[in-house]
Protein backbone atom coordinates (compact mmCIF):
# COMPACT_ATOMS: atom_id res chain seq x y z
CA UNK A 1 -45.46 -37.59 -12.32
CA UNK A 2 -47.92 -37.71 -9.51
CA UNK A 3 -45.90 -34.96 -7.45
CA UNK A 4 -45.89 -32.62 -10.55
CA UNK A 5 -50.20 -33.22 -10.91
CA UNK A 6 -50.27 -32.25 -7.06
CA UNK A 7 -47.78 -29.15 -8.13
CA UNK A 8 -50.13 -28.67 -10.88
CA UNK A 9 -53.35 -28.42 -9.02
CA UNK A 10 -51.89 -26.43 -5.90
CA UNK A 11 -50.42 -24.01 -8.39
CA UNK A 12 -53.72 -23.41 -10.64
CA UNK A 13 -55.49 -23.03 -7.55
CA UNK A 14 -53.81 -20.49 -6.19
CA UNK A 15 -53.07 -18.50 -9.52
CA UNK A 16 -56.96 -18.49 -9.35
CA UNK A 17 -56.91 -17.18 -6.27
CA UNK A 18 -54.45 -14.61 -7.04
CA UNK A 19 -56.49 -13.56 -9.69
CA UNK A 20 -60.02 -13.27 -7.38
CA UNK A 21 -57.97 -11.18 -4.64
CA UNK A 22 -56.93 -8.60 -7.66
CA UNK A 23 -60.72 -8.67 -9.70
CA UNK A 24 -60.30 -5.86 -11.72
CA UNK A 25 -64.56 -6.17 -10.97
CA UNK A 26 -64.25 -5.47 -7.41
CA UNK A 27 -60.73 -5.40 -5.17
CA UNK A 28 -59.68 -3.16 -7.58
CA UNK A 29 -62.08 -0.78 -8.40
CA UNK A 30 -62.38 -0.67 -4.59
CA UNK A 31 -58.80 0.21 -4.56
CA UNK A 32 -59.41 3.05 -6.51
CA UNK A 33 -62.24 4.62 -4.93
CA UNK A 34 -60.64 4.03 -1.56
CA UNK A 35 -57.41 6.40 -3.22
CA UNK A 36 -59.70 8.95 -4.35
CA UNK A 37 -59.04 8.00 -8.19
CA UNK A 38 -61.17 9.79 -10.93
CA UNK A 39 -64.53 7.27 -11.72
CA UNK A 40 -62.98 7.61 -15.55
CA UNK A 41 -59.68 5.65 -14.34
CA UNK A 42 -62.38 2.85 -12.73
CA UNK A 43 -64.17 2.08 -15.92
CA UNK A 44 -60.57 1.39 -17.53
CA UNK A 45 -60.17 -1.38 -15.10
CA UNK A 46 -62.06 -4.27 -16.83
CA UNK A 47 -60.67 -3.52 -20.24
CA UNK A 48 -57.43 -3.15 -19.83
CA UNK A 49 -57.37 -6.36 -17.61
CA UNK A 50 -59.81 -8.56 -20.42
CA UNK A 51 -57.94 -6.89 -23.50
CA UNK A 52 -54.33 -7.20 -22.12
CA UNK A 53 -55.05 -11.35 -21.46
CA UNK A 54 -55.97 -11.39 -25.00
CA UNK A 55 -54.63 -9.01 -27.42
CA UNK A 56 -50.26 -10.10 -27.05
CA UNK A 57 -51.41 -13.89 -27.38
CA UNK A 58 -50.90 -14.00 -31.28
CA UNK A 59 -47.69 -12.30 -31.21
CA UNK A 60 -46.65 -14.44 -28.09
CA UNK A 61 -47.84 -17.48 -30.21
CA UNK A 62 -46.26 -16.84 -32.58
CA UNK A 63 -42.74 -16.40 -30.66
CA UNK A 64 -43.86 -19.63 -29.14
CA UNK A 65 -43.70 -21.69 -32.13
CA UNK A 66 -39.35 -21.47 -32.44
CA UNK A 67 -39.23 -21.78 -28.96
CA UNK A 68 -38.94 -25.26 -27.33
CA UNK A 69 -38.62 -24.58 -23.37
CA UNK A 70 -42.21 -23.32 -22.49
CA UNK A 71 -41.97 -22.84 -18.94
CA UNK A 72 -39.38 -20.22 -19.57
CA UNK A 73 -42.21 -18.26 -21.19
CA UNK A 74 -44.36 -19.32 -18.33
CA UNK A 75 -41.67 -18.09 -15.64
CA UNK A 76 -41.71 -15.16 -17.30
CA UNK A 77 -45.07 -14.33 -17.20
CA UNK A 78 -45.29 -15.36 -13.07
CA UNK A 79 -42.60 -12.90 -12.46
CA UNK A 80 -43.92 -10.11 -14.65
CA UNK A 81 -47.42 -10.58 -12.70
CA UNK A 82 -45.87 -10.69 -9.82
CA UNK A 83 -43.90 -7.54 -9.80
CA UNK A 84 -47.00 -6.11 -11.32
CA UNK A 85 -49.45 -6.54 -8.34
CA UNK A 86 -46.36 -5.66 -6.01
CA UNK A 87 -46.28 -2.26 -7.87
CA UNK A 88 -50.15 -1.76 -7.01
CA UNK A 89 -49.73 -2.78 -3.55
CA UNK A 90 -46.55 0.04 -2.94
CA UNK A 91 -49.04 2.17 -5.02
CA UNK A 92 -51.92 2.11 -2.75
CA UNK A 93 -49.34 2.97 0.07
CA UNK A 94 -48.23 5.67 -0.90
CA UNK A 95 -49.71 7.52 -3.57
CA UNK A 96 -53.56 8.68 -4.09
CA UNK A 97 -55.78 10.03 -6.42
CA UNK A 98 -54.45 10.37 -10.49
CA UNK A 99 -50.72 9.13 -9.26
CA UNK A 100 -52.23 6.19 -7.51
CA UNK A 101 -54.20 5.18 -10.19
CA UNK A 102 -52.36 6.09 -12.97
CA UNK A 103 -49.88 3.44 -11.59
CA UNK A 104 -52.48 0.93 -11.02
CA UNK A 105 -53.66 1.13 -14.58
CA UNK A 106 -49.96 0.82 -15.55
CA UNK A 107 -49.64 -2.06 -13.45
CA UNK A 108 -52.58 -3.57 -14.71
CA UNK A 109 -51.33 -3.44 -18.31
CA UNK A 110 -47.84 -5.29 -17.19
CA UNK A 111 -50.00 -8.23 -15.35
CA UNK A 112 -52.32 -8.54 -18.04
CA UNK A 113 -49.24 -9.63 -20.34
CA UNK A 114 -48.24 -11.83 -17.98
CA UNK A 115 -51.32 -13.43 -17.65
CA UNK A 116 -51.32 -13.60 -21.64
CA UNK A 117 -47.86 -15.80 -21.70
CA UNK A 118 -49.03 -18.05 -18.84
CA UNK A 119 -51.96 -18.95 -19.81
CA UNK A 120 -50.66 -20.27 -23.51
CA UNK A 121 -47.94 -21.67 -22.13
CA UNK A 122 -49.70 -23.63 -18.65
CA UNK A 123 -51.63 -25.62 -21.14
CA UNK A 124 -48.99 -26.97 -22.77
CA UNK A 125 -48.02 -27.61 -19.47
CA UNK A 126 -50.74 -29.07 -17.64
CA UNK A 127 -51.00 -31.58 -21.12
CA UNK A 128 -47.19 -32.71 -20.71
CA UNK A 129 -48.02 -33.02 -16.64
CA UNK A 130 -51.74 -35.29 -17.17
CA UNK A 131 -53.23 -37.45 -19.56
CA UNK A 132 -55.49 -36.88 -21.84
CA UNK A 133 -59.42 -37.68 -19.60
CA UNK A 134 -57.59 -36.45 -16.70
CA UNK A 135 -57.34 -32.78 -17.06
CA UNK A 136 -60.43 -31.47 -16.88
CA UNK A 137 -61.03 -32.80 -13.76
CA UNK A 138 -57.47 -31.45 -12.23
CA UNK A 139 -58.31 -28.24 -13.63
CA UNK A 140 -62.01 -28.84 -11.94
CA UNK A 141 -60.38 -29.59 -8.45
CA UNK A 142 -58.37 -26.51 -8.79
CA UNK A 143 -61.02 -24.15 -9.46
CA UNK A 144 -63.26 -25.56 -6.69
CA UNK A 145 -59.98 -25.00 -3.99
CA UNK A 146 -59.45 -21.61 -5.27
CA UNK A 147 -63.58 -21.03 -4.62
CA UNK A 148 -63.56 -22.51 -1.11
CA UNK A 149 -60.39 -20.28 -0.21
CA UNK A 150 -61.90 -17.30 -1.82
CA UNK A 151 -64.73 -17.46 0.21
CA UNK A 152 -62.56 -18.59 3.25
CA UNK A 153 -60.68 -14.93 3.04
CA UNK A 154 -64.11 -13.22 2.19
CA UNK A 155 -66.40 -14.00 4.83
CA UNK A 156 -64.12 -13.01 7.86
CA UNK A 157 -63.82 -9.73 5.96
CA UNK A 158 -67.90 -9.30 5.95
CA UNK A 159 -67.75 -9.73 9.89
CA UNK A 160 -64.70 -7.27 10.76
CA UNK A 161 -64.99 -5.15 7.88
CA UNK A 162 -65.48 -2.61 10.44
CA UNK A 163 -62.25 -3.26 12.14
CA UNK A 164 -60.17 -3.49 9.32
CA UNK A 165 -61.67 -0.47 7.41
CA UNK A 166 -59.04 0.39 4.28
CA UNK A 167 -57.06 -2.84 5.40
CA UNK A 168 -58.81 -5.19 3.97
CA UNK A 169 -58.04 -3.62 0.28
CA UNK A 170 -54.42 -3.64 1.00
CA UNK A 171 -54.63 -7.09 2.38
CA UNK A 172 -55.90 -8.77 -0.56
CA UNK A 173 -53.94 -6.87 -2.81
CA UNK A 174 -51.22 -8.33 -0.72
CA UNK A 175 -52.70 -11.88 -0.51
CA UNK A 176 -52.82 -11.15 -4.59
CA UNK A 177 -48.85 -11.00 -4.43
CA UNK A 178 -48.68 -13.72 -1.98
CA UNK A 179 -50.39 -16.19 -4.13
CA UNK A 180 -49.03 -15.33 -7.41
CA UNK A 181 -45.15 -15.98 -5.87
CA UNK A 182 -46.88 -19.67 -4.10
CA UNK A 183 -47.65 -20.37 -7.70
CA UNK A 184 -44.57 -20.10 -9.20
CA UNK A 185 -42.55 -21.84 -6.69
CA UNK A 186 -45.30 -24.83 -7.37
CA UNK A 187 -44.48 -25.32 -10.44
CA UNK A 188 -41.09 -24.09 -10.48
CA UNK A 189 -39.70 -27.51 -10.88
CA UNK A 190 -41.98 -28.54 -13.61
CA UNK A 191 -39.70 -28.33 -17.27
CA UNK A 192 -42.36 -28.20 -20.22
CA UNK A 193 -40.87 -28.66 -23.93
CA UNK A 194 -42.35 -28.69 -27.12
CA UNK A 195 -41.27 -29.22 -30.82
CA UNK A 196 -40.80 -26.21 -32.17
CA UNK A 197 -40.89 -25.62 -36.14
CA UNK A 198 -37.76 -26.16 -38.21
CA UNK A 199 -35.62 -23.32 -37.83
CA UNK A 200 -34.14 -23.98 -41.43
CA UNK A 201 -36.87 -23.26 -43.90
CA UNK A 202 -36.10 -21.45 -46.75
CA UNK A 203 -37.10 -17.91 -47.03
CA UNK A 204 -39.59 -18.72 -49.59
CA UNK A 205 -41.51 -20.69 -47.04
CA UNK A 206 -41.44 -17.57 -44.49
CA UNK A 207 -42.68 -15.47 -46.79
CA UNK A 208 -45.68 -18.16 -47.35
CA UNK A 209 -46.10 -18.33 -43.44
CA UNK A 210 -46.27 -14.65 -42.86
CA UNK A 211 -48.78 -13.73 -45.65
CA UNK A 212 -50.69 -17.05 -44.51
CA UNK A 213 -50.62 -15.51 -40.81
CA UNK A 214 -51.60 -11.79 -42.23
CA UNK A 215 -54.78 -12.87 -44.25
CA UNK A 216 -57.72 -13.83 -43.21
CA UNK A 217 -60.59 -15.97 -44.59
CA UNK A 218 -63.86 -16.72 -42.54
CA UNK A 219 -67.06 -17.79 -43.57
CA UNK A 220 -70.12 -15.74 -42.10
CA UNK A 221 -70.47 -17.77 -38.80
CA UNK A 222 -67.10 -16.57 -37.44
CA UNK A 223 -67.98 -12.74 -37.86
CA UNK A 224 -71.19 -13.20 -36.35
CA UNK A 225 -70.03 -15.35 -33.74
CA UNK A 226 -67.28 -12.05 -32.92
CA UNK A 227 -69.89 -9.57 -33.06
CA UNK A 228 -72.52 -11.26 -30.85
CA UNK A 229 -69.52 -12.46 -28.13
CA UNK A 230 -68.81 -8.93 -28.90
CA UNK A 231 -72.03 -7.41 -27.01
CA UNK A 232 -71.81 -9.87 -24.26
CA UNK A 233 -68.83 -8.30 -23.07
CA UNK A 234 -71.06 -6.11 -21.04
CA UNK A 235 -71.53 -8.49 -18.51
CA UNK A 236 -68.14 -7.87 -17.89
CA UNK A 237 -67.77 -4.07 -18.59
CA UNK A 238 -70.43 -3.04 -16.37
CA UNK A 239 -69.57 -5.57 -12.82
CA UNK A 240 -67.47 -1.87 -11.50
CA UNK A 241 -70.58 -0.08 -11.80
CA UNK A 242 -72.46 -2.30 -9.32
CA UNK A 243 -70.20 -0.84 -6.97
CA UNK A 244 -70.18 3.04 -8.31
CA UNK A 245 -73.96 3.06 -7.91
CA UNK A 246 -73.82 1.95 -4.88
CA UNK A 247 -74.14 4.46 -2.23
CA UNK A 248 -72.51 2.15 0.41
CA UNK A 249 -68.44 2.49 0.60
CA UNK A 250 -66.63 0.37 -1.84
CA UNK A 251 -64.79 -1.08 1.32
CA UNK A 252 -67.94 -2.38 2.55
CA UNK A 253 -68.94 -3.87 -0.63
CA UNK A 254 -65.62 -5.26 -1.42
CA UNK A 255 -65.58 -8.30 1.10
CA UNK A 256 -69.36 -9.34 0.20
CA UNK A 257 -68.79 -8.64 -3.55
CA UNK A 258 -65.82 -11.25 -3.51
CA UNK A 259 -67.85 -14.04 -1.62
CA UNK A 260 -70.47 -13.68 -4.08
CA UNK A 261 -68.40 -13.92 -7.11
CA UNK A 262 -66.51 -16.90 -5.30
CA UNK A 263 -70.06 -18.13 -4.61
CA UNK A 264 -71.46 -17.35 -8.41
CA UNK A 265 -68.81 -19.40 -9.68
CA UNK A 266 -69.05 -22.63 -7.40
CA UNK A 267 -72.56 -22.62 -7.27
CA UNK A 268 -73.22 -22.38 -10.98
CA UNK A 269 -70.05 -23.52 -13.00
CA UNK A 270 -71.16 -27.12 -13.50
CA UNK A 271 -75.13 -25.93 -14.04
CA UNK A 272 -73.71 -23.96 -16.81
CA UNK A 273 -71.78 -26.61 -18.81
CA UNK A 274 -74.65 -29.16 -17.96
CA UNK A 275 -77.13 -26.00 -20.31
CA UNK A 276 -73.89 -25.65 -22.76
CA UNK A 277 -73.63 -29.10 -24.06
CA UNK A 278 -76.84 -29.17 -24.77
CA UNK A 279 -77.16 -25.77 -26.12
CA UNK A 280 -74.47 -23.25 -26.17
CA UNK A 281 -76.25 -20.24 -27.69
CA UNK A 282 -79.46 -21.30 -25.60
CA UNK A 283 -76.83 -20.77 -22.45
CA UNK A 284 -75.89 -17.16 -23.51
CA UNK A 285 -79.38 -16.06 -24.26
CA UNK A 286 -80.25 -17.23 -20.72
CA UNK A 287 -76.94 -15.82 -19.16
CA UNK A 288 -77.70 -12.61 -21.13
CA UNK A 289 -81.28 -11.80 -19.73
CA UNK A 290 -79.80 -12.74 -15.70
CA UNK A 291 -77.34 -10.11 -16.81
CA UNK A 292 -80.04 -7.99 -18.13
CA UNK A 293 -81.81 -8.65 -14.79
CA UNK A 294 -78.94 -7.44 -12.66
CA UNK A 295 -78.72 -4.02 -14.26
CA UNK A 296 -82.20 -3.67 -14.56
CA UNK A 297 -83.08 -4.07 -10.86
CA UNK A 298 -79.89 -1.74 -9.98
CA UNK A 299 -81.71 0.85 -12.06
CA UNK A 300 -84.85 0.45 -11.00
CA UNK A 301 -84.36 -0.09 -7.43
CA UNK A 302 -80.74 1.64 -6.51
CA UNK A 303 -80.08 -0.69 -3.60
CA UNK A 304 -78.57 0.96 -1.01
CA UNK A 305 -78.70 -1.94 1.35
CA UNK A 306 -75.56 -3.98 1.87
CA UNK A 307 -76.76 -7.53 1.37
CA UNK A 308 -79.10 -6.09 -1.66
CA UNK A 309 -76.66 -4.79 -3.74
CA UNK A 310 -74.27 -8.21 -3.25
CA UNK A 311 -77.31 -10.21 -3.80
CA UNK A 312 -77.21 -8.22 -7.35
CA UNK A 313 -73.77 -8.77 -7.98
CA UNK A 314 -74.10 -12.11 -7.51
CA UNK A 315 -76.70 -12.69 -9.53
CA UNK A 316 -74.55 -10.39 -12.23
CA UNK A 317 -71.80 -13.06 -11.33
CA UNK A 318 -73.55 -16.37 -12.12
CA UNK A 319 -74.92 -14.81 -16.00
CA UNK A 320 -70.97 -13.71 -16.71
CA UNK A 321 -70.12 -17.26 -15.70
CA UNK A 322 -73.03 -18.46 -18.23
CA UNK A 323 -71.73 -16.25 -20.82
CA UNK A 324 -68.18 -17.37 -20.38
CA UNK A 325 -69.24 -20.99 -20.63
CA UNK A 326 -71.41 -20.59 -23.36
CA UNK A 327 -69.13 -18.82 -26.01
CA UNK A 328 -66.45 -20.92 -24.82
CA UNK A 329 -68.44 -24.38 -25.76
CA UNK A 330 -69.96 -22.45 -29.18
CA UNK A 331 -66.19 -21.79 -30.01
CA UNK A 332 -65.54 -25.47 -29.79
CA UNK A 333 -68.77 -26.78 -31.10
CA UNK A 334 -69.41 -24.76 -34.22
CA UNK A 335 -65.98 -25.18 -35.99
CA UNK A 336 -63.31 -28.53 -36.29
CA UNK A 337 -59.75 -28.54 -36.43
CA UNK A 338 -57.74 -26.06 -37.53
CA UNK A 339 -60.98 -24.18 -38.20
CA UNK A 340 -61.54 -24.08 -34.27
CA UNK A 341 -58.37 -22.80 -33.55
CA UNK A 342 -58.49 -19.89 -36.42
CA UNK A 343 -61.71 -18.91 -34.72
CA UNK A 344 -60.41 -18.98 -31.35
CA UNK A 345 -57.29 -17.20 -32.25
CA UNK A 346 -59.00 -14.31 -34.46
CA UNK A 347 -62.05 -14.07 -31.96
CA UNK A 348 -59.70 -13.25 -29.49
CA UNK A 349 -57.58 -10.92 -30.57
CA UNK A 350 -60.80 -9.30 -32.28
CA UNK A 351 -62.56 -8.80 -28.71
CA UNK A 352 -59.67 -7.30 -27.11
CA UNK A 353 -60.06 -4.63 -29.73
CA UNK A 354 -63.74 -4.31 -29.20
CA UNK A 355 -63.17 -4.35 -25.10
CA UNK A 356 -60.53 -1.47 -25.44
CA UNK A 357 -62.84 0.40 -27.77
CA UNK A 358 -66.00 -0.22 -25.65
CA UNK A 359 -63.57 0.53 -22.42
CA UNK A 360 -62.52 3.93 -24.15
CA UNK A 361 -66.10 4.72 -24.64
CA UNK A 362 -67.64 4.24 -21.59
CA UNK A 363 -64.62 6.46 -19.41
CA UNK A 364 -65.36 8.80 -21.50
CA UNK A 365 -68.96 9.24 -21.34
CA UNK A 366 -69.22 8.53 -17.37
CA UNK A 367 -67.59 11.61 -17.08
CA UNK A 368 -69.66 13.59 -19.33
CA UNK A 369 -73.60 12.13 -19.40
CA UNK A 370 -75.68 13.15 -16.45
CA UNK A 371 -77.01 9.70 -16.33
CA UNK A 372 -75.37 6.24 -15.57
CA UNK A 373 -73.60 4.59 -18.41
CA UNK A 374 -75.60 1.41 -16.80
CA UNK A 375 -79.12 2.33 -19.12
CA UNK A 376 -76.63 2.34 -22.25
CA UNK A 377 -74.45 -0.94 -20.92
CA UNK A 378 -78.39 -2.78 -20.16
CA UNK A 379 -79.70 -1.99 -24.02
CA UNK A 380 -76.36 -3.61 -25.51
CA UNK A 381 -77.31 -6.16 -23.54
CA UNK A 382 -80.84 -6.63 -25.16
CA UNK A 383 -79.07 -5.93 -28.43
CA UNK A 384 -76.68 -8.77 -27.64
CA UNK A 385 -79.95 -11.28 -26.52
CA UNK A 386 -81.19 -10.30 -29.91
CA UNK A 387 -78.38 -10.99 -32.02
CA UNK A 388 -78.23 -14.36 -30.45
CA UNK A 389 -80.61 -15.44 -32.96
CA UNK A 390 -78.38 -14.78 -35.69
CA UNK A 391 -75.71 -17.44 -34.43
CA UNK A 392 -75.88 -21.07 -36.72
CA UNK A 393 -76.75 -23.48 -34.38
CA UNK A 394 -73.53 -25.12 -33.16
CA UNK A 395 -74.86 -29.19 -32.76
């Protein structure tokens, strides 16, 4: 049992770092401006990623509930990730402009699915591998390794980003594919099984289960809980931007984007949870007007400067971080039970639909407007502070 928590650790901490080495917020927007892709094809980048994670999980659930062996499912997902980012890195080899990033986008859409199975299925895994009190803090360890590595591939690339030019994209695309394999051979030898459901109810009872799983019945805090997560999505959505307005080469950017999202996210993880338990919609108002900040000050100012525009985008970093930990601890403050789970469920399923429709949006009108879609992503913002006040308080 002890080998398979060490398995556990070394294998969430490098699918994390498989996942920072591929940010759809800045290796791979870089990836696309470096192969001459249309700017339309870049704003696609963060939806399709957030929406693709989220959107197959009730179908996948579903399947999950008949099936017993869950790190089939999981396998499944490494592989299909895997041959994903392998696909983007024979992509930016070969092809440019539209054909490069049409295949990137495609690619994006097959990882995204993977990353939907394996991340329903690892926690069923990392329960059967620790005990109850002992997770967090293996999940903690895990995320803090994948930070310090991060930042240990980052910060060589600030100082010979000159040297390595259009390398460095194709390296950590590369280091992407690298860590996603070192992953699954960790836990390759980890079996996970489950009870499924009894294969040998009656019709009438499947009938009962599928109109049960087709209706829905929410009081008024879950819809306002959806549309207020909802407009926080921006944080996300408009992290590629940061890098469009620059007028420094996404190259450049990339390495000392990546250290400060590595940084962001070691530096204010715990401060976040500390604000959360206390107060979770407090937390997102805060996290909303740093976010606010960020695209204010790239508006006002238009940094042109290197270290300026990174010390934005870190600052961008650390509110997404707040808003991710503060709608994840209202989610499991503000409902019990099964009433938790139907939130979490619905609510996700419900933003990928928003983040595809937002993500539809926004390509469209950066190729149109003969401003930055930035002003427009910064007011959703204020809408979203504002709206905060409309969420019950959760303790």
């Amino acid at each position: 049992m002890a080998n398979n928590k060490r398995r556990l650790i070394l294998a969430l901490a490098f699918n994390k770092l498989a996942d920072l080495l591929a940010s759809a917020k800045t290796t791979l927007p870089a990836l696309l401006l470096s192969l001459s892709a249309p700017v339309w094809m870049v704003a696609w980048l963060v939806p399709i990623r957030e929406s693709g994670a989220l959107l197959p999980q009730a179908f996948i659930g579903v399947y999950l509930r008949k099936h017993e062996a869950r790190h089939h499912v999981w396998r499944l997902g490494m592989a299909l990730q895997i041959c994903a980012i392998t696909t983007t890195l024979l992509a930016a080899l070969v092809l440019s402009g539209v054909a490069a990033g049409a295949v990137v986008l495609t690619a994006l859409v097959a990882l995204s699915i993977g990353r939907s199975a394996c991340s329903l299925t690892i926690k069923d895994m990392e329960a059967d591998v620790a005990e109850k009190g002992e997770r967090g803090r293996l999940v903690g360890i895990a995320s803090t390794a994948s930070g310090l590595m991060t930042l240990c591939v980052a910060v060589p690339l600030v100082y010979y980003q000159q040297a390595l030019q259009n390398y460095a994209v194709i390296g950590l695309v590369a280091g992407s594919s690298v860590s996603f394999i070192i992953t699954l051979l960790c836990l390759l030898p980890v079996k996970t099984y489950v009870k499924a459901e009894d294969n040998n109810k009656g019709q009438e009872g499947s009938d009962d289960e599928n109109r049960r799983l087709l209706s829905v019945n929410f009081d008024r805090t879950v819809y306002t809980f959806i549309a207020v997560r909802g407009l926080f999505v921006h944080s996300a959505l408009v992290a590629p931007y940061f890098m469009l307005e620059s007028d420094q080469k996404a190259t450049s950017l990339l390495p000392v984007y990546l250290a400060a999202q590595a940084l962001a996210a070691l530096l204010s993880s715990f401060l976040w949870g500390k604000v959360a338990d206390k107060s979770a919609r407090s937390t997102l108002q805060i996290a909303g007007i740093l976010a606010l900040s960020a695209c204010v000050a790239l508006l006002v100012f238009n940094p042109n400067g290197l270290w300026f525009s990174a010390l934005l985008f870190f600052v961008l970093s650390v509110a997404h971080a707040g808003v991710r930990t503060g709608r994840k601890t209202y989610s499991l403050d503000v409902k019990e039970g099964q009433g938790r789970t139907e939130l979490v469920g619905f609510s996700n399923t419900a933003i990928g639909l928003i983040l595809l429709a937002f993500g539809g949006l926004y390509a469209f009108l950066s190729s149109v407007l003969t401003f930055s879609v930035v002003y427009i992503m910064a007011a959703m913002l204020v809408v979203a502070i504002i709206s905060t006040i409309l969420l019950p308080k959760e303790k």
